[in-house]
Protein backbone atom coordinates (compact mmCIF):
# COMPACT_ATOMS: atom_id res chain seq x y z
CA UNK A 1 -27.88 -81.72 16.17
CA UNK A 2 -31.72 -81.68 14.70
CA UNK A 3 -33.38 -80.93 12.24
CA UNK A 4 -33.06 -76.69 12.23
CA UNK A 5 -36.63 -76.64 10.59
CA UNK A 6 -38.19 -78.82 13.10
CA UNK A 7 -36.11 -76.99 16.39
CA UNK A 8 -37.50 -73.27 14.82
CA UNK A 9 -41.19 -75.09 14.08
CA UNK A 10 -41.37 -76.40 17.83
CA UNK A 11 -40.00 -72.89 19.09
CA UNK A 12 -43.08 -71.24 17.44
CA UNK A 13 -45.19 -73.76 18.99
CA UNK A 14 -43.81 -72.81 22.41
CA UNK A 15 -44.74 -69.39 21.65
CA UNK A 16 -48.03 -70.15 20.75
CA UNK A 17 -48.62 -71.68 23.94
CA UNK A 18 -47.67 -69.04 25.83
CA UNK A 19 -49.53 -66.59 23.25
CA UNK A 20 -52.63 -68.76 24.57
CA UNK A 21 -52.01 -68.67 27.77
CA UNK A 22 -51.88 -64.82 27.94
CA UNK A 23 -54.52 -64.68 26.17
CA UNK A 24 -56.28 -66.50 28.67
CA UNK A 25 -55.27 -65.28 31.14
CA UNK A 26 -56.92 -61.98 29.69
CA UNK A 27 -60.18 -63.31 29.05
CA UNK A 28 -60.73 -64.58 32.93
CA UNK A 29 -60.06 -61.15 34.25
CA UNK A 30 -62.28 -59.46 32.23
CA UNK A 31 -65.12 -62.01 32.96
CA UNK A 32 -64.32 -61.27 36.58
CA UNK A 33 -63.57 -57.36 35.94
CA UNK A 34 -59.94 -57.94 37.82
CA UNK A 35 -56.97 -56.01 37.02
CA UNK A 36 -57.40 -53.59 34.97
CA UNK A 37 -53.41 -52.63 34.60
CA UNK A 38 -52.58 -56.19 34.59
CA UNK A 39 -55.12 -57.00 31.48
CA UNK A 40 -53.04 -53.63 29.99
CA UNK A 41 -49.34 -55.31 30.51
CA UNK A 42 -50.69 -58.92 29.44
CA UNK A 43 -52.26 -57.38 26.20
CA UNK A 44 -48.94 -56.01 25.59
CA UNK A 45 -47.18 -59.16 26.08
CA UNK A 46 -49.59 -60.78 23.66
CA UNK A 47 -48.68 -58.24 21.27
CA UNK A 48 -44.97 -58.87 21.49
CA UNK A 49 -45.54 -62.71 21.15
CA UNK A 50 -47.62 -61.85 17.92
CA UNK A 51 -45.03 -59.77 16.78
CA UNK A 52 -42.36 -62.58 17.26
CA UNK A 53 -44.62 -65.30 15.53
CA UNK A 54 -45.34 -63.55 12.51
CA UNK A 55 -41.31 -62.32 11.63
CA UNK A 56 -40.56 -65.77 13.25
CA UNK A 57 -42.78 -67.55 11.04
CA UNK A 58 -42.05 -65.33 7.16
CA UNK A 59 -40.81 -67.54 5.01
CA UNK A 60 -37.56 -65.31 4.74
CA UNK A 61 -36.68 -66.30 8.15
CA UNK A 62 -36.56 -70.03 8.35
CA UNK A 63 -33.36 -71.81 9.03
CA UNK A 64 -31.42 -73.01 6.25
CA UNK A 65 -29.65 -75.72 6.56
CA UNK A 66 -28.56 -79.40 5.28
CA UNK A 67 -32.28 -80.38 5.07
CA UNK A 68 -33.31 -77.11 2.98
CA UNK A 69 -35.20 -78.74 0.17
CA UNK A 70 -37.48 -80.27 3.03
CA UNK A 71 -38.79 -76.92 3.17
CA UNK A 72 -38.02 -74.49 0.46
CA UNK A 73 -39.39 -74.97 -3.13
CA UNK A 74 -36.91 -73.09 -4.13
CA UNK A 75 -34.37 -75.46 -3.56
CA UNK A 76 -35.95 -77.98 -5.73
């Protein structure tokens, strides 16, 4: 098993990317004035991805684990 810092670190990363690709996807159909209800769904999706980063990333919920004072100052 990993590092649990590093595994919840690269999940945030994968929802980054995705975060970005919504996002994108967004900003080309505006510039083409496509889909109106689909720019409507995909900003909620990019909401909920938003929403999951930020609790995902408090400090409150990182992983504790063997490798703890990596991380946490507290542990010091």
């Amino acid at each position: 098993m990993g590092n649990p810092l590093l595994s919840h670190i690269q999940r945030q990363h994968d929802v980054a990317i995705t975060l970005e690709g919504v996002l994108e996807a967004v900003s080309i159909l505006r510039a083409e004035q496509l889909g109106e209800n689909a720019v409507d769904s995909l900003m909620v999706v990019a909401l909920d991805l938003v929403g999951r980063l930020t609790q995902d990333l408090d400090s409150i919920n990182l992983p504790v684990g063997r490798d703890r004072a990596l991380y946490d100052p507290r542990s010091a």
